[in-house]
PDB file of N, CA and C in Angstrom:
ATOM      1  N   UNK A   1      -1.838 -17.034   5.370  1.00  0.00           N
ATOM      2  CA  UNK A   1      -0.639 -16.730   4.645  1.00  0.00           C
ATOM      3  C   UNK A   1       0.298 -17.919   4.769  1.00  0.00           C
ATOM      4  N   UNK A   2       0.959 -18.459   3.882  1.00  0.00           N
ATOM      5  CA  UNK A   2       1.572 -19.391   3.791  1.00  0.00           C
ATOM      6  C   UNK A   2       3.476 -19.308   4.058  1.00  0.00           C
ATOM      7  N   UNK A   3       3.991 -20.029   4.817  1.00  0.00           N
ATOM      8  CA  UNK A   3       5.526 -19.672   6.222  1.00  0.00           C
ATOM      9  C   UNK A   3       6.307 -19.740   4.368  1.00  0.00           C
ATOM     10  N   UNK A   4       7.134 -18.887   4.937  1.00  0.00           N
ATOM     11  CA  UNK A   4       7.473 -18.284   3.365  1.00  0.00           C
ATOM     12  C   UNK A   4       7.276 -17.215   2.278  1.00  0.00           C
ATOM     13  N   UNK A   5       6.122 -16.694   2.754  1.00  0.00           N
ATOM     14  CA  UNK A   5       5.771 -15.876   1.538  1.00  0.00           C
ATOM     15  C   UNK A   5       6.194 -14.425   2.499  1.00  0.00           C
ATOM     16  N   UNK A   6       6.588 -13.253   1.209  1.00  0.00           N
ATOM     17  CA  UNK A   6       6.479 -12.010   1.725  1.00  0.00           C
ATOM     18  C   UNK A   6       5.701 -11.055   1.420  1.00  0.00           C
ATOM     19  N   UNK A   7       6.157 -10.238   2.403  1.00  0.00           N
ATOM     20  CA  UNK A   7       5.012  -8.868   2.162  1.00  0.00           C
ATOM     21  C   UNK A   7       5.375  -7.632   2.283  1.00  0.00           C
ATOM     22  N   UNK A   8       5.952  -6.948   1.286  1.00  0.00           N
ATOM     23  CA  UNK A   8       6.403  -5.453   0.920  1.00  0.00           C
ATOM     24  C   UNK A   8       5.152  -4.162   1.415  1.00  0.00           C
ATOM     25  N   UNK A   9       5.459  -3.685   2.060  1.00  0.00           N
ATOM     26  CA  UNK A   9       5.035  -2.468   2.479  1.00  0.00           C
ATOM     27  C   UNK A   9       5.481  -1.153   2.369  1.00  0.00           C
ATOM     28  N   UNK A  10       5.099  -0.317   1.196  1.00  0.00           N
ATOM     29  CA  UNK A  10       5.560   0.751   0.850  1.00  0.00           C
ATOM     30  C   UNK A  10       4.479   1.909   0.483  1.00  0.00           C
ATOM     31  N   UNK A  11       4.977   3.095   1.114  1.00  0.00           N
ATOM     32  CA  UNK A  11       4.555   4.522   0.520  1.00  0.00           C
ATOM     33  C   UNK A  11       5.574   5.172  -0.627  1.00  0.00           C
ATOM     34  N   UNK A  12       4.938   6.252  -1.281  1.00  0.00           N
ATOM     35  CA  UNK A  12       5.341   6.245  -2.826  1.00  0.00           C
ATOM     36  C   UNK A  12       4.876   7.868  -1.694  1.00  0.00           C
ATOM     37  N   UNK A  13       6.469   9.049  -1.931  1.00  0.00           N
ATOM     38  CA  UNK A  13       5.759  10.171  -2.023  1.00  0.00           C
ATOM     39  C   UNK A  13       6.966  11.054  -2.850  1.00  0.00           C
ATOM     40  N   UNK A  14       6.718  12.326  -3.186  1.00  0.00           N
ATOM     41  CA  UNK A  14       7.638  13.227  -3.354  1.00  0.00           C
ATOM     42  C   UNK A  14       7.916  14.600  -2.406  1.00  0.00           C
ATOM     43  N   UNK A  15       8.755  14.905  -2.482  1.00  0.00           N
ATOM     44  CA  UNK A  15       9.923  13.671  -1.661  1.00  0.00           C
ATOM     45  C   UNK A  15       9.371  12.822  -0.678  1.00  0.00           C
ATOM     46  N   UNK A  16      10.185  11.727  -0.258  1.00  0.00           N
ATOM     47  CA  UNK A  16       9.691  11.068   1.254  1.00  0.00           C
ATOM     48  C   UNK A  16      10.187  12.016   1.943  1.00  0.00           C
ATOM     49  N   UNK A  17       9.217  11.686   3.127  1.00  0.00           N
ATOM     50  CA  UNK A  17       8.767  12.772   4.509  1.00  0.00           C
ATOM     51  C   UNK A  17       9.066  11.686   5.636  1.00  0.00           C
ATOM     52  N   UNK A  18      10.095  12.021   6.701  1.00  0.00           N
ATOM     53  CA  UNK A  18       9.668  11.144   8.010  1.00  0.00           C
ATOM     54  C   UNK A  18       9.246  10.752   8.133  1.00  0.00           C
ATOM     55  N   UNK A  19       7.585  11.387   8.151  1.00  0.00           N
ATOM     56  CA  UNK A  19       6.362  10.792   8.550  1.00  0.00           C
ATOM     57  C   UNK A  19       6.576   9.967   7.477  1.00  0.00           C
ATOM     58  N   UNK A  20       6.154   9.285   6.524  1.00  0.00           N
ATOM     59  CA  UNK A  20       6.465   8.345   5.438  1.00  0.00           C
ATOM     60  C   UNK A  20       7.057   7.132   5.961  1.00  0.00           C
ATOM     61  N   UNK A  21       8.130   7.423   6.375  1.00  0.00           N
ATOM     62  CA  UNK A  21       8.917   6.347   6.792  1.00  0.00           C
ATOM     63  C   UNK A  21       8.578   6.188   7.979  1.00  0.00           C
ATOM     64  N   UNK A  22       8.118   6.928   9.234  1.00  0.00           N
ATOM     65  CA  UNK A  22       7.493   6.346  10.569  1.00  0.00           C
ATOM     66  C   UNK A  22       6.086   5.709  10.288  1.00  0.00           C
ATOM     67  N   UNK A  23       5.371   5.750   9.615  1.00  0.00           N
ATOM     68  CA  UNK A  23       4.080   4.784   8.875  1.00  0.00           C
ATOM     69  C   UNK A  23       4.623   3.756   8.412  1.00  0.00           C
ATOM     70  N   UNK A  24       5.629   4.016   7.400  1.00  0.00           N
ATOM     71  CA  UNK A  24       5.887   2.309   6.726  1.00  0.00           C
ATOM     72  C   UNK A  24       6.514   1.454   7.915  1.00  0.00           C
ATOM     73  N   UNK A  25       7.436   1.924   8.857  1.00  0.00           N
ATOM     74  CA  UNK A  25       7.897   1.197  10.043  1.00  0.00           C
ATOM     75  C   UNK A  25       6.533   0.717  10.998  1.00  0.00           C
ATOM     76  N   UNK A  26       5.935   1.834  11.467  1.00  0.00           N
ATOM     77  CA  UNK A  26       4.613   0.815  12.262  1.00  0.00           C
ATOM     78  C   UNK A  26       3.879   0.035  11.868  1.00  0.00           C
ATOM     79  N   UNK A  27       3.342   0.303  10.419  1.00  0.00           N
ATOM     80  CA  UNK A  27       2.843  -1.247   9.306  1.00  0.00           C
ATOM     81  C   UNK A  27       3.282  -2.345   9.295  1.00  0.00           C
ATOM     82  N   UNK A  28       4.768  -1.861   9.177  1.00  0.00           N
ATOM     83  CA  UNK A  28       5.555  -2.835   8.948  1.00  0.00           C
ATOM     84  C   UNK A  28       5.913  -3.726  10.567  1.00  0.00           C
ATOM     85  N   UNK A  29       5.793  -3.330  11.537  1.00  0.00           N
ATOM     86  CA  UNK A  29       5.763  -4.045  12.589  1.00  0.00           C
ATOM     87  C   UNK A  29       4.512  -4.293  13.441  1.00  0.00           C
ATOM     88  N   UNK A  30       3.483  -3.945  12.857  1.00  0.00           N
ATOM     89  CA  UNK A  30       2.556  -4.700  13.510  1.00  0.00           C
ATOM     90  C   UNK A  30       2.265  -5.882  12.244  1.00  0.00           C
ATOM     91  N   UNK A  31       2.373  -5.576  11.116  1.00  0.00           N
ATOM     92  CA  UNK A  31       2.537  -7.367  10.450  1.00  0.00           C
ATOM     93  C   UNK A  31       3.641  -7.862  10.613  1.00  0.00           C
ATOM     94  N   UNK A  32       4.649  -7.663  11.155  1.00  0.00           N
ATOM     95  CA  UNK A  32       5.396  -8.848  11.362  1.00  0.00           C
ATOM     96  C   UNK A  32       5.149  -9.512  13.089  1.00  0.00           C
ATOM     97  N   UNK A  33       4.512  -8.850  13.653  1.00  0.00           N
ATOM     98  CA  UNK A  33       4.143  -9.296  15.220  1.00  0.00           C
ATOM     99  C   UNK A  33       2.622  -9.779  14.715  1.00  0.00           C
ATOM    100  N   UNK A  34       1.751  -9.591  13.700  1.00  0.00           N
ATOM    101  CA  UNK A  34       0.546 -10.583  13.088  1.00  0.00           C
ATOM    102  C   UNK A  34       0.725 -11.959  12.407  1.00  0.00           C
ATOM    103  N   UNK A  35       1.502 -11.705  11.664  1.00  0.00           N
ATOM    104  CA  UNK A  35       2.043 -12.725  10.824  1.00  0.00           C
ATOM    105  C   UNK A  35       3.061 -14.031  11.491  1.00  0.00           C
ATOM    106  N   UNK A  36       3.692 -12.903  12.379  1.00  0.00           N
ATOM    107  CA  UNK A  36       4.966 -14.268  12.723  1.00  0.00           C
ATOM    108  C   UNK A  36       5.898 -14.341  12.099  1.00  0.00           C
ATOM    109  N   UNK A  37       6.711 -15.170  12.529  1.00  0.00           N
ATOM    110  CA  UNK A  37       8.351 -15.272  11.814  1.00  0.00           C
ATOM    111  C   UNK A  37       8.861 -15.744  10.721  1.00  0.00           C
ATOM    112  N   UNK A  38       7.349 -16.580  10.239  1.00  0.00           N
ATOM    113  CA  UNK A  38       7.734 -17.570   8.981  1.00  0.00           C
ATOM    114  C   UNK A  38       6.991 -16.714   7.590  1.00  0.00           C
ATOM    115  N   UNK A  39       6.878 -15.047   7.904  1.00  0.00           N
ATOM    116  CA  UNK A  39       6.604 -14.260   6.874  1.00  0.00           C
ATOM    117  C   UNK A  39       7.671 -13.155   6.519  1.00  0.00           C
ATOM    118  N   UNK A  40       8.349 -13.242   5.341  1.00  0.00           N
ATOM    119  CA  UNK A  40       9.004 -11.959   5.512  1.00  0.00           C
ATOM    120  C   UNK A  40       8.095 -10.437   5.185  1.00  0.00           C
ATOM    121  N   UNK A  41       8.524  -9.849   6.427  1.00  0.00           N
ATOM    122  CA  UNK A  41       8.066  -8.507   6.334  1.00  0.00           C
ATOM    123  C   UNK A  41       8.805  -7.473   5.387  1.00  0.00           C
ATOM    124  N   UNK A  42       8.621  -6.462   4.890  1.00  0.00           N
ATOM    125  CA  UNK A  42       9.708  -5.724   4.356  1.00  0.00           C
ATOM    126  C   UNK A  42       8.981  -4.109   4.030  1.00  0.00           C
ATOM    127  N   UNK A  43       9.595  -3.191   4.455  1.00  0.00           N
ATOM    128  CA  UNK A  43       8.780  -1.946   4.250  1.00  0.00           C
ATOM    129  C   UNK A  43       9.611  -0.835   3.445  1.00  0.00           C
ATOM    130  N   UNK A  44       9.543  -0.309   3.136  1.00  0.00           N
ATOM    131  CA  UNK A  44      10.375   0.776   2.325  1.00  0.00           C
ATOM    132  C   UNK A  44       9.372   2.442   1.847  1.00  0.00           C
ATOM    133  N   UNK A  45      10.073   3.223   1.734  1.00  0.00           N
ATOM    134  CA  UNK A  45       9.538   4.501   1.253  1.00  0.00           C
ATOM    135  C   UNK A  45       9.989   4.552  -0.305  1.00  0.00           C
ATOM    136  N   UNK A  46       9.323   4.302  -1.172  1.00  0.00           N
ATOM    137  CA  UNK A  46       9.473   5.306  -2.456  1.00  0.00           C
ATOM    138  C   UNK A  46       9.155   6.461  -2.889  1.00  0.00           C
ATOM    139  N   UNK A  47      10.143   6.681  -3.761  1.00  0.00           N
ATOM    140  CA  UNK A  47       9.846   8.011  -4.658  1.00  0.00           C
ATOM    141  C   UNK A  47       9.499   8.194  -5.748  1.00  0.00           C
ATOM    142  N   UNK A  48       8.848   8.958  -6.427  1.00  0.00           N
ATOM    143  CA  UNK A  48       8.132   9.312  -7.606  1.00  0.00           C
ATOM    144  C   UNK A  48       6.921   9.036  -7.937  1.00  0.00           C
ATOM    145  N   UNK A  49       6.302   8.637  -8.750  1.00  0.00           N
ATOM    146  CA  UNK A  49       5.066   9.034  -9.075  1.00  0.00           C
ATOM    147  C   UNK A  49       4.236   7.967  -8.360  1.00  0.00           C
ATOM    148  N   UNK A  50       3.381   7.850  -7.317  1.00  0.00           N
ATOM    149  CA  UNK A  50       2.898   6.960  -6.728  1.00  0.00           C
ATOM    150  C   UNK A  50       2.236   5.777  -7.754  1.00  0.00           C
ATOM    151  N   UNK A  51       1.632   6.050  -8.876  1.00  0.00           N
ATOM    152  CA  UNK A  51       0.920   4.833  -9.681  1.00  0.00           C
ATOM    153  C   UNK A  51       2.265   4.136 -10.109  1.00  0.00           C
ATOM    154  N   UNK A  52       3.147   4.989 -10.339  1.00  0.00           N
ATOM    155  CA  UNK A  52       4.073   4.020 -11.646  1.00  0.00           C
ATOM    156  C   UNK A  52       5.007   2.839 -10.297  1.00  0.00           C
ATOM    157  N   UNK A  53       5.314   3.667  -9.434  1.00  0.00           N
ATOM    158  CA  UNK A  53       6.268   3.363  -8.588  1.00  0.00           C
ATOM    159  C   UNK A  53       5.675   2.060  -8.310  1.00  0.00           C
ATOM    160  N   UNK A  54       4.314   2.343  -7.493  1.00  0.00           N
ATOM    161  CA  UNK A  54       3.826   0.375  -7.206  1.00  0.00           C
ATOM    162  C   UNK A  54       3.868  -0.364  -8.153  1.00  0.00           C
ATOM    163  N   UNK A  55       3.114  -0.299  -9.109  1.00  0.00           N
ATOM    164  CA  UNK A  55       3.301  -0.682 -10.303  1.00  0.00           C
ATOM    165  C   UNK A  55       5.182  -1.253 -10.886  1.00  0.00           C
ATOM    166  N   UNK A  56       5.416  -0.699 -10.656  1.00  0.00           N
ATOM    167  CA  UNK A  56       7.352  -1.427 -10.640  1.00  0.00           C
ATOM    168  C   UNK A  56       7.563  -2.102 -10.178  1.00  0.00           C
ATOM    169  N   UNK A  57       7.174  -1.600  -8.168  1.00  0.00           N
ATOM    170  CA  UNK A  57       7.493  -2.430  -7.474  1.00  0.00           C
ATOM    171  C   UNK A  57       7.048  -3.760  -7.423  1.00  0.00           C
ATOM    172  N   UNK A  58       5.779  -4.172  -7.818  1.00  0.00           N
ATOM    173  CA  UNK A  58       5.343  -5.210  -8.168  1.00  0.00           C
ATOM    174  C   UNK A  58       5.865  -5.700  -8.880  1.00  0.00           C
ATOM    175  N   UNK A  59       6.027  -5.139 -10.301  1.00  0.00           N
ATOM    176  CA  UNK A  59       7.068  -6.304 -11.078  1.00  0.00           C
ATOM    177  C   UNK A  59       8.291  -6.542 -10.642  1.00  0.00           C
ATOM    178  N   UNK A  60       9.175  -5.915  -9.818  1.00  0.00           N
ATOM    179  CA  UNK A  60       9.996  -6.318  -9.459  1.00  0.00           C
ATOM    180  C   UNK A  60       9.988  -7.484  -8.541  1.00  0.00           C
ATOM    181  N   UNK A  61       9.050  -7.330  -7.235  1.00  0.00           N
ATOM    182  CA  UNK A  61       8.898  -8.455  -6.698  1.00  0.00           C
ATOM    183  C   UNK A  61       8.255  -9.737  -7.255  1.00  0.00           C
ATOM    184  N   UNK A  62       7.722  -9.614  -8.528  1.00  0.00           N
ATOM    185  CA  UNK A  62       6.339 -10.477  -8.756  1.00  0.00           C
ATOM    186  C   UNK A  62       5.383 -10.732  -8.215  1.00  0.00           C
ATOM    187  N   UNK A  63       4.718  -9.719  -7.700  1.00  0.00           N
ATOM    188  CA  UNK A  63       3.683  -9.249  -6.841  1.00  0.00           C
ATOM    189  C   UNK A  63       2.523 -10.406  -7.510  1.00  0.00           C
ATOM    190  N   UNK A  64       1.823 -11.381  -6.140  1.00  0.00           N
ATOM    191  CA  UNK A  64       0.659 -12.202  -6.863  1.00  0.00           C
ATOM    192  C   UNK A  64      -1.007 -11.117  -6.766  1.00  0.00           C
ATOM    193  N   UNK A  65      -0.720 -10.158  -5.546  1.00  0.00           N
ATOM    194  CA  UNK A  65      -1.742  -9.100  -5.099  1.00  0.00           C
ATOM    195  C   UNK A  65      -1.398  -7.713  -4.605  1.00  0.00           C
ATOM    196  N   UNK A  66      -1.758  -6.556  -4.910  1.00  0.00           N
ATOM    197  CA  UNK A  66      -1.547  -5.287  -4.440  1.00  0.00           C
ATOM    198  C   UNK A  66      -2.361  -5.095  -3.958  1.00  0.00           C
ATOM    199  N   UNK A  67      -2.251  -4.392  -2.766  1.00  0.00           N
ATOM    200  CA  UNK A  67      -3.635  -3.856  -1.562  1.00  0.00           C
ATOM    201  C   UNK A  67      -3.282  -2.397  -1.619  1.00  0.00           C
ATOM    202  N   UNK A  68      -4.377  -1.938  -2.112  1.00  0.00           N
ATOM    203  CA  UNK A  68      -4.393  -0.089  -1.960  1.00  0.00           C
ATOM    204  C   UNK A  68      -5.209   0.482  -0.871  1.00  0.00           C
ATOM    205  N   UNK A  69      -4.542   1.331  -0.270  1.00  0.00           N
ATOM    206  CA  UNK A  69      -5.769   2.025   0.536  1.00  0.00           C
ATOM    207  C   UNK A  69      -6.540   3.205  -0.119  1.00  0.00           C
ATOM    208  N   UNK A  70      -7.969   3.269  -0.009  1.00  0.00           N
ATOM    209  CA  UNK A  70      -8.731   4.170  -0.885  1.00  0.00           C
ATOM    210  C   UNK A  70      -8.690   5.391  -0.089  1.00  0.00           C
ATOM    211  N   UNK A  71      -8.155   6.208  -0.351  1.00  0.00           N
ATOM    212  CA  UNK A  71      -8.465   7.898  -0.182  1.00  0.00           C
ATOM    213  C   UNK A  71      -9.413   8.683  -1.191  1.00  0.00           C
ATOM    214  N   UNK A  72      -9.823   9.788  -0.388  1.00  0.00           N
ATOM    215  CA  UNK A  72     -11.106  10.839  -0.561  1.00  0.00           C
ATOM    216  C   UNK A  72     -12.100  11.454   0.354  1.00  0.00           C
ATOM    217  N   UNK A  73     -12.346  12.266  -0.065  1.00  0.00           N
ATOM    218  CA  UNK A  73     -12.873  13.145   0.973  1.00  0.00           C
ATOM    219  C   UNK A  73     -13.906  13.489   0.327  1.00  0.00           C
ATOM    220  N   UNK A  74     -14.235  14.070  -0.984  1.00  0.00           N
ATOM    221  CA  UNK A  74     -15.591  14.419  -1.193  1.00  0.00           C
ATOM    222  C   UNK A  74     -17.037  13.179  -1.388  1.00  0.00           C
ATOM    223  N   UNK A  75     -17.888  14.310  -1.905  1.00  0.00           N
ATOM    224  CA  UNK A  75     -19.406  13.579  -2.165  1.00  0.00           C
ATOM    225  C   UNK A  75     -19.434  12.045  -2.727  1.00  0.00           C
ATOM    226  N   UNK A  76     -17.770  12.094  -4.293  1.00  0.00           N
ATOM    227  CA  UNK A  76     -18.090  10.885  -4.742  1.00  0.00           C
ATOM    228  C   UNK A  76     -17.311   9.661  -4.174  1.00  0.00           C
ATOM    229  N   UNK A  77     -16.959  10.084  -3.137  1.00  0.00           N
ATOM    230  CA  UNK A  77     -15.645   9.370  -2.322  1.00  0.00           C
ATOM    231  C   UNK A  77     -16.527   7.433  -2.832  1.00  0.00           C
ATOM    232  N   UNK A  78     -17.406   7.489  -2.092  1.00  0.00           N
ATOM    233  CA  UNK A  78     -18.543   6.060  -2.229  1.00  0.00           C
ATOM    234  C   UNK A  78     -18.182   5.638  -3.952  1.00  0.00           C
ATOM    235  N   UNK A  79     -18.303   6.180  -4.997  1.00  0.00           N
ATOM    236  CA  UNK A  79     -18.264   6.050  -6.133  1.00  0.00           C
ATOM    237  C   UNK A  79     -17.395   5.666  -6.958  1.00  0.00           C
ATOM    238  N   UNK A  80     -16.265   6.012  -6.780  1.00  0.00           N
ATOM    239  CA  UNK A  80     -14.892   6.325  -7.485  1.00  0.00           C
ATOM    240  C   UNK A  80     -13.721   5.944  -6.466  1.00  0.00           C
ATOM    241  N   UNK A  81     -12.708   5.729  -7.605  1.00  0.00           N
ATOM    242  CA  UNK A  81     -12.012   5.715  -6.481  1.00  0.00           C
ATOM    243  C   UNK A  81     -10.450   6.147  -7.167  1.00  0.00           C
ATOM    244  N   UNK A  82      -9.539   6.755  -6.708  1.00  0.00           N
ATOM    245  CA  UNK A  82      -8.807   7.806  -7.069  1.00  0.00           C
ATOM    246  C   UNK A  82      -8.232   7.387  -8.361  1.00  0.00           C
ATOM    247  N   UNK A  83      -7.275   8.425  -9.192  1.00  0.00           N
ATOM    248  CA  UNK A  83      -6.552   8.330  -9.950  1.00  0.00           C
ATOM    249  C   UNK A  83      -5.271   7.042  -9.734  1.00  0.00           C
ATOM    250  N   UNK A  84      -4.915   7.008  -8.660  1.00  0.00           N
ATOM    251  CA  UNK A  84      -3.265   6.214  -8.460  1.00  0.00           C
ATOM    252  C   UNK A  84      -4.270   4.545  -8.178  1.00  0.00           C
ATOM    253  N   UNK A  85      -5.026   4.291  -7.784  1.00  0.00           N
ATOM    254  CA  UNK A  85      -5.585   3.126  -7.553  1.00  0.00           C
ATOM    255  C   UNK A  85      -6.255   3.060  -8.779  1.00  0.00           C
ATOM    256  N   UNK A  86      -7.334   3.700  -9.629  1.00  0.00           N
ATOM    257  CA  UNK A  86      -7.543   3.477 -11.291  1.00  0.00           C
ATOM    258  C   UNK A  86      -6.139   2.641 -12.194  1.00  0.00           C
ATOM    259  N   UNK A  87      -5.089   3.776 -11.993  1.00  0.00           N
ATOM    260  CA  UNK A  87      -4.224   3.262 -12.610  1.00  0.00           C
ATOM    261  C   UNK A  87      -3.289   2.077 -12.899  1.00  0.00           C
ATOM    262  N   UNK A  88      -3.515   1.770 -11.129  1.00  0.00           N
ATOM    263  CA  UNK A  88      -2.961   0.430 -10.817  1.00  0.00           C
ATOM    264  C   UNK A  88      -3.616  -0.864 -11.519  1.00  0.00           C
ATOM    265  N   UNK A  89      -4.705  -0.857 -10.624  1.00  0.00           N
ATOM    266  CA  UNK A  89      -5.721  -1.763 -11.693  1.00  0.00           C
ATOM    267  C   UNK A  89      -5.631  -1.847 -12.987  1.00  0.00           C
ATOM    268  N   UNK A  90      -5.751  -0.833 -13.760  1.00  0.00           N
ATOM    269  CA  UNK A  90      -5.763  -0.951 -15.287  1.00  0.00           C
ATOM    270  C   UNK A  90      -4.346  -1.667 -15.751  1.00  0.00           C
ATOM    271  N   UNK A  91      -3.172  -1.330 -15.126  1.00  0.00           N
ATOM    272  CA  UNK A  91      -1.903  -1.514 -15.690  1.00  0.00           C
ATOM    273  C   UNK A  91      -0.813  -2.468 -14.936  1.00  0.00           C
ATOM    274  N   UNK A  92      -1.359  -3.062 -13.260  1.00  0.00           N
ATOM    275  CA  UNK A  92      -0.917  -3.802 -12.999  1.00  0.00           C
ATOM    276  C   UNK A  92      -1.026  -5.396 -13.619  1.00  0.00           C
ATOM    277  N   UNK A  93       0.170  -6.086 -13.039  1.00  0.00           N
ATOM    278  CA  UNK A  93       0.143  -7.519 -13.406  1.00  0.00           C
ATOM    279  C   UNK A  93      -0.540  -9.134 -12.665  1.00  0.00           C
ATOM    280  N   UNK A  94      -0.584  -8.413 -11.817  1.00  0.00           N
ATOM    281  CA  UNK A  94      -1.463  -9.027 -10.456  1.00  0.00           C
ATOM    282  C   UNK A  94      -2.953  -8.337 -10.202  1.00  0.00           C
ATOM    283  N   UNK A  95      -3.538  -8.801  -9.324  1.00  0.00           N
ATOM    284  CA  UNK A  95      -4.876  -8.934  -9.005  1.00  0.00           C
ATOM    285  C   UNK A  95      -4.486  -7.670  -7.702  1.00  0.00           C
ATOM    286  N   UNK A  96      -5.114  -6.364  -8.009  1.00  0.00           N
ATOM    287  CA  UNK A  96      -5.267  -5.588  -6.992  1.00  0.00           C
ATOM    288  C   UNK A  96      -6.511  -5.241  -5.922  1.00  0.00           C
ATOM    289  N   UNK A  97      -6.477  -4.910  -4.636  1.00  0.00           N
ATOM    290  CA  UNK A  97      -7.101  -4.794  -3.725  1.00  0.00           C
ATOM    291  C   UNK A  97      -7.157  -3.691  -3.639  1.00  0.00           C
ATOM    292  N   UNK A  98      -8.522  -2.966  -3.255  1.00  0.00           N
ATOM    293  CA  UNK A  98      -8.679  -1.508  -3.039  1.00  0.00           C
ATOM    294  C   UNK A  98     -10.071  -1.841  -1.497  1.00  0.00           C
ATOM    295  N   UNK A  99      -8.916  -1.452  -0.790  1.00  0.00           N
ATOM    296  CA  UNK A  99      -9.578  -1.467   1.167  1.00  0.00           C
ATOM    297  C   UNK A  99      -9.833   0.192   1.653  1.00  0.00           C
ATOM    298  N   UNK A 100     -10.712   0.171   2.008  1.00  0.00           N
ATOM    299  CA  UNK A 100     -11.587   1.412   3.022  1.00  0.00           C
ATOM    300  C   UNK A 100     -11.592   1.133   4.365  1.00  0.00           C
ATOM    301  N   UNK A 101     -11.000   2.321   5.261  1.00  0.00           N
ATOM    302  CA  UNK A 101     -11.256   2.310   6.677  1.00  0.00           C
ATOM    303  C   UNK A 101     -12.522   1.962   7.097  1.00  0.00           C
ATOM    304  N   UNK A 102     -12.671   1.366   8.217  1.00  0.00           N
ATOM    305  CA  UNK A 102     -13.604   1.434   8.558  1.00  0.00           C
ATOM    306  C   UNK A 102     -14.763   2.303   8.850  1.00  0.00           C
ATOM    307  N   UNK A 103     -15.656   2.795   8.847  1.00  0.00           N
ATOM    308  CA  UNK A 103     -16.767   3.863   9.222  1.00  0.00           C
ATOM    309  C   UNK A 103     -16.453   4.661  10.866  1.00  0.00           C
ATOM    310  N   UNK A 104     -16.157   5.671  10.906  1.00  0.00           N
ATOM    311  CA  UNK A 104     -15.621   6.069  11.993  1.00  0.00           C
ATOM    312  C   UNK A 104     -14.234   5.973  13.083  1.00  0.00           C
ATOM    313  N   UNK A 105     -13.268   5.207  11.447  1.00  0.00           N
ATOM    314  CA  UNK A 105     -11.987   5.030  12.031  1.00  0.00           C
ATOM    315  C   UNK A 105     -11.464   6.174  11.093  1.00  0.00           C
ATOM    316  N   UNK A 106     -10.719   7.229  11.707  1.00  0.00           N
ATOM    317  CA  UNK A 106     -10.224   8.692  10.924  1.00  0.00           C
ATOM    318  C   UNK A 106      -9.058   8.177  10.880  1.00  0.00           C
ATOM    319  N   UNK A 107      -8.042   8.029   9.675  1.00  0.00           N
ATOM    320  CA  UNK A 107      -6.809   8.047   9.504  1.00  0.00           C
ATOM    321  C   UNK A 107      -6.055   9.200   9.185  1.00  0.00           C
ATOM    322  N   UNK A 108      -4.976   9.960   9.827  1.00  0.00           N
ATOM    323  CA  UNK A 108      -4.443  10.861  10.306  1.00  0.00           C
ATOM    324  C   UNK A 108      -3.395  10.452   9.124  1.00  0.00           C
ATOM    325  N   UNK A 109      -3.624  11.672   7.849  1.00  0.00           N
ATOM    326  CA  UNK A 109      -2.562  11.643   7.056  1.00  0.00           C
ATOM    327  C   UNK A 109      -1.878  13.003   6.727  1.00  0.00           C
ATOM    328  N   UNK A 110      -1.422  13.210   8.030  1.00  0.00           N
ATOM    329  CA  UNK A 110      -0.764  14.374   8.337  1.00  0.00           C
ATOM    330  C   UNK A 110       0.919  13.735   8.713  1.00  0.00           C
TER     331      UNK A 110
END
């Protein structure tokens, strides 16, 4: 990553939930203790419709990449991959990323 560049970290829910905002804060501080000082970090909770909202937020920042995390639980989980990450892709302006936990790392989205 190049001393200068930033990196927005946001959840999109209705309404935001605590939990929301205690996730975007620990994201948000373990990349800025990865990254270092010469990255700005920045995290925030949005509201409304999770596709449109990133999708904004990117143009607002001039997003060069969006990183999605892939959720699912059923059979075609391997196959597909959700509605709000479809959408992004199709309609964002930047080059999006769609990342999967690792195999036996459970993420607690409670």
């Amino acid at each position: 990553m190049v001393c200068g560049s930033s990196v927005h970290v946001v959840s999109v829910l209705q309404p935001a939930t605590d939990h929301a905002e205690n996730v975007v804060k620990l994201a948000t501080e373990k990349l800025r203790n990865a990254l270092g000082s010469c990255v700005y970090v920045y995290g925030d909770v949005l509201k409304g419709s999770p596709k449109w909202a990133i999708i904004e937020e990117a143009n607002r920042w001039n997003a060069d990449l969006i990183i999605l995390g892939a959720h699912g639980d059923g059979f075609l989980e391997g196959f597909m991959i959700g509605s709000i990450g479809h959408a992004v892709i199709l309609h964002a302006k930047c080059s999006v990323e769609i990342v999967r936990s690792r195999p036996g790392h459970h993420i607690d989205r409670n």
